[in-house]
C-alpha atoms as a PDB file:
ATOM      1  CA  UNK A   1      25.552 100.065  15.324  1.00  0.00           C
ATOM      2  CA  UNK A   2      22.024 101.491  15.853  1.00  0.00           C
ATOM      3  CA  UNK A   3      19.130  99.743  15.819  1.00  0.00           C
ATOM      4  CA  UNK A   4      17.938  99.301  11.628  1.00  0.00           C
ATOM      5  CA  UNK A   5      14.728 101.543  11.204  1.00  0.00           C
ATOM      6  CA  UNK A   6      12.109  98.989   9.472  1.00  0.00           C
ATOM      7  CA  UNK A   7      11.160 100.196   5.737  1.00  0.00           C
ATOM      8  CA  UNK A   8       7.836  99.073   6.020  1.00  0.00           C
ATOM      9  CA  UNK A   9       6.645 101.059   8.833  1.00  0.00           C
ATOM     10  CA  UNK A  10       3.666 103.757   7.003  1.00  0.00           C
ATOM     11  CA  UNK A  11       4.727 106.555   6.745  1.00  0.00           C
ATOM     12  CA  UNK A  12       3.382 110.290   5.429  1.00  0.00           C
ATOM     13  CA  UNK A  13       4.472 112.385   2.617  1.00  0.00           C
ATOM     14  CA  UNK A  14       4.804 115.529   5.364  1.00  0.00           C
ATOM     15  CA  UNK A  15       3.560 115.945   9.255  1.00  0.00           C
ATOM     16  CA  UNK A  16       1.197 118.992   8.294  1.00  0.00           C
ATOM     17  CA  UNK A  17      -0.628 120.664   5.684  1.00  0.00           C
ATOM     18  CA  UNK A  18      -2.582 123.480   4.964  1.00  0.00           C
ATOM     19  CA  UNK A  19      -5.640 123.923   2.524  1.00  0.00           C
ATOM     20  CA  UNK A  20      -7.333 127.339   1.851  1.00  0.00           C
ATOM     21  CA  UNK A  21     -10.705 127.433  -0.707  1.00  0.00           C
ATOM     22  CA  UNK A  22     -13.406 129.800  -1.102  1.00  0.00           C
ATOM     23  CA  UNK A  23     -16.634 128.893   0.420  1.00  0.00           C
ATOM     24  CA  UNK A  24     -18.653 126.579  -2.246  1.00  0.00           C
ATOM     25  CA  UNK A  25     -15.910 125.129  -3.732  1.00  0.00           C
ATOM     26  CA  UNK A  26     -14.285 121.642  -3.059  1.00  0.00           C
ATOM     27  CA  UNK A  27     -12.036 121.330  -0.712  1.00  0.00           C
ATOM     28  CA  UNK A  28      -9.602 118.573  -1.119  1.00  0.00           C
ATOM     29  CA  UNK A  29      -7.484 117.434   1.619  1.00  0.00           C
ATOM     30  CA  UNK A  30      -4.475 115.923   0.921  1.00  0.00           C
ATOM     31  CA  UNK A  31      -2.785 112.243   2.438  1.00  0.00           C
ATOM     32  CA  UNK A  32      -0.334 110.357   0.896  1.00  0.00           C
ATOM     33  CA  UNK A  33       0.928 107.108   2.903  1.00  0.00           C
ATOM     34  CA  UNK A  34       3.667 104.857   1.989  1.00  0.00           C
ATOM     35  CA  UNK A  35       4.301 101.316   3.392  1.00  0.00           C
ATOM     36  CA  UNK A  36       0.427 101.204   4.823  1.00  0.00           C
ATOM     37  CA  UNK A  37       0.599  97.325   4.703  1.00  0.00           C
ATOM     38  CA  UNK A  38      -2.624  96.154   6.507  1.00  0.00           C
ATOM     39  CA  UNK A  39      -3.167  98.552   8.298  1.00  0.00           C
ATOM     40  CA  UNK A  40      -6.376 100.763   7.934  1.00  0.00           C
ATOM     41  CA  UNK A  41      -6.762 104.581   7.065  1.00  0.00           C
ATOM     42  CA  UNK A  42      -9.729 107.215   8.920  1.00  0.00           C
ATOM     43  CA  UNK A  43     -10.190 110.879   8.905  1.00  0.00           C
ATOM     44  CA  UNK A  44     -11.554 112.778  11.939  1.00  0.00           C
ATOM     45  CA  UNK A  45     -12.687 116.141  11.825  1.00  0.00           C
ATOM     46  CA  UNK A  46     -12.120 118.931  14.241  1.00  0.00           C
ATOM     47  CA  UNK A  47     -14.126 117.839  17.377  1.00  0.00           C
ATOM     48  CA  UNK A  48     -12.655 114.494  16.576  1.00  0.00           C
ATOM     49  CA  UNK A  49     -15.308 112.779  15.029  1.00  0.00           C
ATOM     50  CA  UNK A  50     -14.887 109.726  12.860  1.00  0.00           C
ATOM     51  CA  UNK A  51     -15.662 111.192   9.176  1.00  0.00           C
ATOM     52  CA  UNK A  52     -14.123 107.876   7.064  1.00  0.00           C
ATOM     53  CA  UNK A  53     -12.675 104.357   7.666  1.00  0.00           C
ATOM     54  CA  UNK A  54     -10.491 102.995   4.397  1.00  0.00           C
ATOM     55  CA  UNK A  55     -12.749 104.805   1.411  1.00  0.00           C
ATOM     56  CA  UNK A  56     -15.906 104.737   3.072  1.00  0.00           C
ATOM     57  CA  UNK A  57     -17.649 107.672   4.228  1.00  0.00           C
ATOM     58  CA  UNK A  58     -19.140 107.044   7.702  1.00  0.00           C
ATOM     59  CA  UNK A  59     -20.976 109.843   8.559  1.00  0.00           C
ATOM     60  CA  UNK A  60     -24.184 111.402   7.318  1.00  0.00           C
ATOM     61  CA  UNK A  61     -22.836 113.984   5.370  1.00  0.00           C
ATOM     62  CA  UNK A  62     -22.459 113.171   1.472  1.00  0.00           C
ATOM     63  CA  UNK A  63     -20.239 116.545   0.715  1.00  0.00           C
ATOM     64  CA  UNK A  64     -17.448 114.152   2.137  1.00  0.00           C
ATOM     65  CA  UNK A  65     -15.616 111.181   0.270  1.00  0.00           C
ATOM     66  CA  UNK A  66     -12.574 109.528   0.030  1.00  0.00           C
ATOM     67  CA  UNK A  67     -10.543 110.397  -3.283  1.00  0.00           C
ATOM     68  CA  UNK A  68      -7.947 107.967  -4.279  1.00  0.00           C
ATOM     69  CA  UNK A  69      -6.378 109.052  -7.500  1.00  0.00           C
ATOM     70  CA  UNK A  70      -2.800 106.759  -6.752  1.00  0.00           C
ATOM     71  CA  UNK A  71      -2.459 104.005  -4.624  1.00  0.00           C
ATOM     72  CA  UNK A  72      -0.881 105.634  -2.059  1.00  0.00           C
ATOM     73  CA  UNK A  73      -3.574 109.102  -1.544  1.00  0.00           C
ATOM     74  CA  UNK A  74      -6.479 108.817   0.826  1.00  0.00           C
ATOM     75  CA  UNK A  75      -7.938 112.398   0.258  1.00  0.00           C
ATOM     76  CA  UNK A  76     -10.482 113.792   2.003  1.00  0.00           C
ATOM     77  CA  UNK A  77     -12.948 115.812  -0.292  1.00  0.00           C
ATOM     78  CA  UNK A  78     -15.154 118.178   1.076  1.00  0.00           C
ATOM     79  CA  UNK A  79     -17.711 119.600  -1.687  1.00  0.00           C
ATOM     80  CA  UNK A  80     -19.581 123.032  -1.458  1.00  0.00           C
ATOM     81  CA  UNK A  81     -17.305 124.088   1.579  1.00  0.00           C
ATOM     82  CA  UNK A  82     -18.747 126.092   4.081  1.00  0.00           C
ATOM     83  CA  UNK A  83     -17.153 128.275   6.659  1.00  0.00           C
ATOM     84  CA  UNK A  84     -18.123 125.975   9.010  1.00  0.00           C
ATOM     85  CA  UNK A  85     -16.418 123.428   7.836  1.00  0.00           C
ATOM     86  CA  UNK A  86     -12.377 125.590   9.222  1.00  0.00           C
ATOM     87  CA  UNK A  87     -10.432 123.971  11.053  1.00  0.00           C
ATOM     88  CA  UNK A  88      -8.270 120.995  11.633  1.00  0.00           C
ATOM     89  CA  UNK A  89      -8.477 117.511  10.515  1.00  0.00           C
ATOM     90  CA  UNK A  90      -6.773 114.500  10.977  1.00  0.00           C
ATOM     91  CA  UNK A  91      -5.657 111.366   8.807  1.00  0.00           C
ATOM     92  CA  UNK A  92      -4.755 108.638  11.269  1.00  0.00           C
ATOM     93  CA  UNK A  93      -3.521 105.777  10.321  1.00  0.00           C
ATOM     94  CA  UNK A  94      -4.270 102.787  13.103  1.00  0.00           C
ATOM     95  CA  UNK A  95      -0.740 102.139  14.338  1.00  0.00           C
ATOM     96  CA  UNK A  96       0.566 101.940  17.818  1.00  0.00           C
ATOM     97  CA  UNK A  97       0.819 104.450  18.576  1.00  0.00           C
ATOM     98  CA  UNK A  98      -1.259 105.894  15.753  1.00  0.00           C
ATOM     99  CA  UNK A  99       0.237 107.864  13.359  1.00  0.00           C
ATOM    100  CA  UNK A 100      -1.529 111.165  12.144  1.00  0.00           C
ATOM    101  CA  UNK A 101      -0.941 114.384   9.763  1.00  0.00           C
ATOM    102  CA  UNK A 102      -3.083 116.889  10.601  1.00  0.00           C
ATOM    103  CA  UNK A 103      -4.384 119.419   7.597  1.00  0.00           C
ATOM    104  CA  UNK A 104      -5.606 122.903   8.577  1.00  0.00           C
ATOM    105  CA  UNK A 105      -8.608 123.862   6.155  1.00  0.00           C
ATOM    106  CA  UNK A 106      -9.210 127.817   5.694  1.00  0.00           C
ATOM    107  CA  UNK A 107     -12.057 129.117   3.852  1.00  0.00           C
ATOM    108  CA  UNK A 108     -12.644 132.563   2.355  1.00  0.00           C
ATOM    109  CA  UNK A 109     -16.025 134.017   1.852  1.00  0.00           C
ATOM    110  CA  UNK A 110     -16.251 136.811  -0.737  1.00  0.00           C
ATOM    111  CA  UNK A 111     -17.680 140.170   0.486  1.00  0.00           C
ATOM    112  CA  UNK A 112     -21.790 140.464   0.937  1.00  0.00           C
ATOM    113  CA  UNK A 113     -23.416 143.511   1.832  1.00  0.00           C
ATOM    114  CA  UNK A 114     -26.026 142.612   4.344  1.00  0.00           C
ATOM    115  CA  UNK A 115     -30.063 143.401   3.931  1.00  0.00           C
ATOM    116  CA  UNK A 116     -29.565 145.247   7.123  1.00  0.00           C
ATOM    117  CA  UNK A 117     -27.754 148.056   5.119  1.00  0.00           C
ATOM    118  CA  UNK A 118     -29.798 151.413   4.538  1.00  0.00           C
ATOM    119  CA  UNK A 119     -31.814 151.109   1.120  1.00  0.00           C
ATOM    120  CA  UNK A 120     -32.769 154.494   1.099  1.00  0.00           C
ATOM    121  CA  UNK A 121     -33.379 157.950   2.921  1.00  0.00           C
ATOM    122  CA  UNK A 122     -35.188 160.608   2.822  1.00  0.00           C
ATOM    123  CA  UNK A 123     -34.799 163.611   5.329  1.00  0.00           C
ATOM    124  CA  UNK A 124     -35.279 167.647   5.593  1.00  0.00           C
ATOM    125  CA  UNK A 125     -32.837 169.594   4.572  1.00  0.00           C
ATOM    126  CA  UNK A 126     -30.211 170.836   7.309  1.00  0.00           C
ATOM    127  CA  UNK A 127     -30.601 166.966   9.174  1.00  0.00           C
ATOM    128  CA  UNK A 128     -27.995 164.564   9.870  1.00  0.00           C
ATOM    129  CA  UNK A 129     -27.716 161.587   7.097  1.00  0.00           C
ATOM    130  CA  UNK A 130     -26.579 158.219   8.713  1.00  0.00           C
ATOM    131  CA  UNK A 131     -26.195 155.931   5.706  1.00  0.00           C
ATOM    132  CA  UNK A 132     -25.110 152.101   6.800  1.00  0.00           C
ATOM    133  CA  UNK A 133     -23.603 149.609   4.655  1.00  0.00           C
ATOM    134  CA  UNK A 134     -22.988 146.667   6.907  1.00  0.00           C
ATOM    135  CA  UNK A 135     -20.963 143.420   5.431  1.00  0.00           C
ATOM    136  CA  UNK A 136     -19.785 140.261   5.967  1.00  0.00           C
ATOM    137  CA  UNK A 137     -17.072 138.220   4.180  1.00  0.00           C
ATOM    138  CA  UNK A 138     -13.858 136.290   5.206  1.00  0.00           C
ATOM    139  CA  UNK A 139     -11.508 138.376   5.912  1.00  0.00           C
ATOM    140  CA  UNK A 140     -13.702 141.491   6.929  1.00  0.00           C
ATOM    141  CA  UNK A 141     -14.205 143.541   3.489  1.00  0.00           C
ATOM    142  CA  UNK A 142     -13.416 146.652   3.712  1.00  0.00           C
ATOM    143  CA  UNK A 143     -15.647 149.607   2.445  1.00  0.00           C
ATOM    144  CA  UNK A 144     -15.371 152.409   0.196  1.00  0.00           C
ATOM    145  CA  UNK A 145     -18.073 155.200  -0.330  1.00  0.00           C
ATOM    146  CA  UNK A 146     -18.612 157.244  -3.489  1.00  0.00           C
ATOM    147  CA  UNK A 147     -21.079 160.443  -4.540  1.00  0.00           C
ATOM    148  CA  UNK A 148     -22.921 160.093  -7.874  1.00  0.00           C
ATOM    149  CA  UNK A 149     -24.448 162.936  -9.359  1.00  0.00           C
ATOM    150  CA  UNK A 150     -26.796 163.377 -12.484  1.00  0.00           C
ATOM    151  CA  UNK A 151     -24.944 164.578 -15.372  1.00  0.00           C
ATOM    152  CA  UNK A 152     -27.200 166.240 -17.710  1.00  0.00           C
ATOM    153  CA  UNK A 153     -24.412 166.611 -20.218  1.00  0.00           C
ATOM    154  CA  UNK A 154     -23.502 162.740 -20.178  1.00  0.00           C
ATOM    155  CA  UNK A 155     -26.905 161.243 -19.460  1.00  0.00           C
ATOM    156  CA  UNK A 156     -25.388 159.328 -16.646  1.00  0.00           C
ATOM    157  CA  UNK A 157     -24.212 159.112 -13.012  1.00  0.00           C
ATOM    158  CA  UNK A 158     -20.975 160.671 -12.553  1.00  0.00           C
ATOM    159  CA  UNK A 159     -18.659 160.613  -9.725  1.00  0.00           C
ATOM    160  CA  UNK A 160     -18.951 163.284  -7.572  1.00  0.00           C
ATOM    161  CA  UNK A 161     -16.792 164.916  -4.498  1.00  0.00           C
ATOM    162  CA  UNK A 162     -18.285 164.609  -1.041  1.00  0.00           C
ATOM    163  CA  UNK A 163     -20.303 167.554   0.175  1.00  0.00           C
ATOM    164  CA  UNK A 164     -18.902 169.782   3.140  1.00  0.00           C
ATOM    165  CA  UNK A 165     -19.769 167.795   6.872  1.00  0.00           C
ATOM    166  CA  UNK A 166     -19.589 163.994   5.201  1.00  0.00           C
ATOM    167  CA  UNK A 167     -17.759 161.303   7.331  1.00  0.00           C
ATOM    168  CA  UNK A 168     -16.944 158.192   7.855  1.00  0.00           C
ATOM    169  CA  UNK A 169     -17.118 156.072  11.193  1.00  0.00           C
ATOM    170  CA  UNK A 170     -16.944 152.026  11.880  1.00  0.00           C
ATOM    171  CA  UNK A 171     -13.534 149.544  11.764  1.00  0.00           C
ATOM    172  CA  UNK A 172     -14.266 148.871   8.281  1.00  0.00           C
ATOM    173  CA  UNK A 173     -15.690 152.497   7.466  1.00  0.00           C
ATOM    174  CA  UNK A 174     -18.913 150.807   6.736  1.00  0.00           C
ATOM    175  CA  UNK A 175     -21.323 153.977   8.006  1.00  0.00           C
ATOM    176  CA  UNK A 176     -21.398 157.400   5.914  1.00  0.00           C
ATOM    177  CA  UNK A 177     -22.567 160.872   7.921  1.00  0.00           C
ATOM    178  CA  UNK A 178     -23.411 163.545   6.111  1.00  0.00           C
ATOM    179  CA  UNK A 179     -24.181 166.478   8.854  1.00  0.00           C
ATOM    180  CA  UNK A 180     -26.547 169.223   7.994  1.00  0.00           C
ATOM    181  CA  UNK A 181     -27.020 168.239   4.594  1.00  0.00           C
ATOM    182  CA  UNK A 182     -28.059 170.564   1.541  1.00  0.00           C
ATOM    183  CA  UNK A 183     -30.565 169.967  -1.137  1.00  0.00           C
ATOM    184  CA  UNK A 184     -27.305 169.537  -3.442  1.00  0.00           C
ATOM    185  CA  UNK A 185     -25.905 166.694  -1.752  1.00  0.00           C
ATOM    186  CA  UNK A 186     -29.481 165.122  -3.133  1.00  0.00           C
ATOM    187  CA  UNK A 187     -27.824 162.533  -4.863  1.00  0.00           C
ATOM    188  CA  UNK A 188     -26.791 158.709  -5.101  1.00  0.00           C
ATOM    189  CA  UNK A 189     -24.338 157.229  -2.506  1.00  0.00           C
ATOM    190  CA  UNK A 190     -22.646 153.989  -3.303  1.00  0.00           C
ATOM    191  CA  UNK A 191     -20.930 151.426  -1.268  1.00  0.00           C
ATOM    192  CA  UNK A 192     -18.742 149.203  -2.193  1.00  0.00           C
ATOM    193  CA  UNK A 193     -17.345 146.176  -0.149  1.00  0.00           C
ATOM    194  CA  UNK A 194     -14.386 144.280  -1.007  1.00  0.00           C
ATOM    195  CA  UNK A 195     -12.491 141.921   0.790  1.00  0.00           C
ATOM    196  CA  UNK A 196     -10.262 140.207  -2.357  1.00  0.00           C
ATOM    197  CA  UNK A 197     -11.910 137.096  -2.763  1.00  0.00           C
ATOM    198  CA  UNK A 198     -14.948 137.744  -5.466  1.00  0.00           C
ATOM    199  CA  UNK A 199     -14.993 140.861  -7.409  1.00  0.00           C
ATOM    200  CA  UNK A 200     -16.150 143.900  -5.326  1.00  0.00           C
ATOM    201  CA  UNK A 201     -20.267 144.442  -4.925  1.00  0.00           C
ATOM    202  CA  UNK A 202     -22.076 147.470  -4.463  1.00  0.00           C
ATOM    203  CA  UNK A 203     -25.557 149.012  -3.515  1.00  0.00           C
ATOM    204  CA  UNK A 204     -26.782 152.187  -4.552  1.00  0.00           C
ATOM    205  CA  UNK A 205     -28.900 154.318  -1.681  1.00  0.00           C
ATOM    206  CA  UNK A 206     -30.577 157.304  -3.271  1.00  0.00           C
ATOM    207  CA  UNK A 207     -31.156 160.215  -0.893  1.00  0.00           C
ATOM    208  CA  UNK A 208     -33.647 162.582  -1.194  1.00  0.00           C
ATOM    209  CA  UNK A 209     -33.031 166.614   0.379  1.00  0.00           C
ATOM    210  CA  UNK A 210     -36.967 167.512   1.551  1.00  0.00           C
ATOM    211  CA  UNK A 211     -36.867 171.335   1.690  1.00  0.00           C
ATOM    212  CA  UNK A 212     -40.028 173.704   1.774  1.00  0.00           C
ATOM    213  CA  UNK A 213     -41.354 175.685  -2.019  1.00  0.00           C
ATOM    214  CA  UNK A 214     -39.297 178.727  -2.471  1.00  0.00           C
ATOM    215  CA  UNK A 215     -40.310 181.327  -4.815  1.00  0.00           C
ATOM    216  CA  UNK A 216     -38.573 183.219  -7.512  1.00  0.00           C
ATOM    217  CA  UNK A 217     -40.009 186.060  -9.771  1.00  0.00           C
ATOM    218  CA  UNK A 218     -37.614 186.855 -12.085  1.00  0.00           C
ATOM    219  CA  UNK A 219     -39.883 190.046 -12.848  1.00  0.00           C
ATOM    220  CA  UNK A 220     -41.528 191.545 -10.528  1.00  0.00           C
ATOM    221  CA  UNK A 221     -42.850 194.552 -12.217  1.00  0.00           C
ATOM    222  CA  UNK A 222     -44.048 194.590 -15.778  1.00  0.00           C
ATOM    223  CA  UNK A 223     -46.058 197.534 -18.384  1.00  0.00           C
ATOM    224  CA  UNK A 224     -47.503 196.522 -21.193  1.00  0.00           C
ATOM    225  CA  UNK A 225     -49.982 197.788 -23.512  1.00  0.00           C
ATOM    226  CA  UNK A 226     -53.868 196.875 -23.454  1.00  0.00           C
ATOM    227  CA  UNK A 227     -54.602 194.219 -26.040  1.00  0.00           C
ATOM    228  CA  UNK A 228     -51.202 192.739 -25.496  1.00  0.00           C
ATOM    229  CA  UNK A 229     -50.065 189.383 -24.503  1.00  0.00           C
ATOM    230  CA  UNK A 230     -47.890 189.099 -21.241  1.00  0.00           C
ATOM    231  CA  UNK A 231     -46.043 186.384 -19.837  1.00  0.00           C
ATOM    232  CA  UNK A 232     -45.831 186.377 -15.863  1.00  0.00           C
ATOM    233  CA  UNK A 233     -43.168 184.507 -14.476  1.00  0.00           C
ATOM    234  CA  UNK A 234     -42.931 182.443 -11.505  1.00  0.00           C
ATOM    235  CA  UNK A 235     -40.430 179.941 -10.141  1.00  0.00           C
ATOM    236  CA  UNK A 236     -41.159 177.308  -7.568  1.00  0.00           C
ATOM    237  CA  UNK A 237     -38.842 175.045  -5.752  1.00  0.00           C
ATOM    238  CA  UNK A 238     -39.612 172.322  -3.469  1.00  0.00           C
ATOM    239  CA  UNK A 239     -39.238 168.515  -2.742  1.00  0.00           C
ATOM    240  CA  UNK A 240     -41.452 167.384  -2.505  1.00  0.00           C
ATOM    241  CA  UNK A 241     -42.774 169.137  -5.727  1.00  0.00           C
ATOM    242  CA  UNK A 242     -45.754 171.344  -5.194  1.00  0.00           C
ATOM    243  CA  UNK A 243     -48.530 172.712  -7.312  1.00  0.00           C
ATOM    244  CA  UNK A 244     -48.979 176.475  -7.759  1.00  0.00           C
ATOM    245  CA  UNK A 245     -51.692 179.000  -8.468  1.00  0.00           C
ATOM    246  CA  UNK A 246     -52.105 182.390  -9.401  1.00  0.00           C
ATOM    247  CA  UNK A 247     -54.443 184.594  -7.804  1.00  0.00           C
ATOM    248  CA  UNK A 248     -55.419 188.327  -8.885  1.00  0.00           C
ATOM    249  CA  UNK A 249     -56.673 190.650  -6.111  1.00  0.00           C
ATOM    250  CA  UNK A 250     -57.031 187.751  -3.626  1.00  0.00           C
ATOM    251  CA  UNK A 251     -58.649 185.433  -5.613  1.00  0.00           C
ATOM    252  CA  UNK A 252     -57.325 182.227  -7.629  1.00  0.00           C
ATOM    253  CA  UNK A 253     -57.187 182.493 -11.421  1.00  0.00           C
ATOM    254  CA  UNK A 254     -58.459 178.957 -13.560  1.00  0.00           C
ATOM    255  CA  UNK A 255     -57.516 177.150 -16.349  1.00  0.00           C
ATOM    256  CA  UNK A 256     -53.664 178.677 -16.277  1.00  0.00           C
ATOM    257  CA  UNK A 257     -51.127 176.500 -18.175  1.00  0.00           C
ATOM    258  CA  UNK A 258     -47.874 175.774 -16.075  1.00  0.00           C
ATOM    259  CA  UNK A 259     -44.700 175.456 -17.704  1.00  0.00           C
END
């Protein structure tokens, strides 16, 4: 007969675990030990630092505790996690050789869109747009781009179809072009980042089509008999807006009310 394997011997409820949170949360890392007897219970971190001994934290970092909620747990708790804190720890209990389970801690960060990204723009008309929207998040969010255009019907921003020329570059899409842009495809561009973790978020980046005053007269010729009131017409476009004046035989004519 084979030797008799000794009961008493500690012994771990599994070899290996693996714990995934989102960033600022607690992380709780699980270590369940039968037959511990005298001997004593540590976790080390990653670079194999000595975090606790028994239920005492031994370190200088008070987002870490021992939680014992049976007799036989020695959790590691590890509040407001950070992604800084992924990677692999180790319960050891002092043995010879010592026994360990390792737990592997992953932690998701929801989707940000960096200040970096483009707030604004303003350009002439004909240019090349580049509009960034640069994120960060665990795993890489991914980022869709929408058109919203002033609906004078509705009183709000609907969405709108990409004018002619408008791409998208980057791994992650996160950069809009919009090549030789029109003053119609003046409008607001949103981003939105999502990577699954949080709800989506968004930034709206208004762009503004600069073009020079164009003029319209709807009526360029009018008769009308003396004593009469006449209406002369004129139409101005331009963005920036400009101010207009009439003159009569080269010179400017006051005190005219613009509608």
């Amino acid at each position: 007969m084979g030797p008799t394997r000794n009961p008493l011997v500690p012994t771990f409820d599994a070899a290996m675990a693996n714990v995934t949170v989102k960033e600022g949360q607690v992380a709780v890392l699980p270590c369940e030990i039968k037959f511990l007897g005298t001997h004593s219970v540590s976790w080390a971190d990653k670079g194999n630092t000595v975090l606790t001994l028994e239920d005492r934290r031994i370190i200088d970092d008070d987002r870490m505790s021992v939680e014992r909620p049976s007799t036989k747990a020695w959790n590691l708790h590890i509040r407001e996690v950070t992604h800084q804190d992924e990677g692999l720890y180790s319960c050891m209990v002092n043995t010879s050789p010592v026994k360990i389970k390792q737990v592997t801690l992953k932690v998701k960060v929801p989707a940000k869109i960096l200040n970096v990204s483009t707030e604004s723009a303003t350009v002439r008309e004909g240019a090349t747009v580049t509009l960034q929207c640069h994120t960060s998040g665990i795993p890489e969010p991914t980022v869709d781009w929408r058109r919203l255009t002033a609906s004078e019907e509705k009183g709000e921003e609907i969405q709108s179809e990409f004018c002619p020329g408008t791409t998208t570059v980057g791994r992650e899409s996160d950069v809009l072009i919009i090549h030789n842009i029109s003053r119609e495809c003046g409008d607001i561009y949103e981003c939105v980042a999502n990577n699954y973790i949080d709800a989506p978020v968004s930034r709206l980046i208004p762009v503004r089509v600069q073009f020079p005053p164009e003029v319209e007269m709807p009526t360029k010729r009018l008769g009308q008999d003396i004593g009469k009131e006449t209406i002369l017409e004129c139409k101005i476009t331009a963005n920036p807006q400009v101010r207009g004046i009439w003159t009569k035989n080269g010179k400017e004519i006051k005190n005219l009310v613009w509608s």
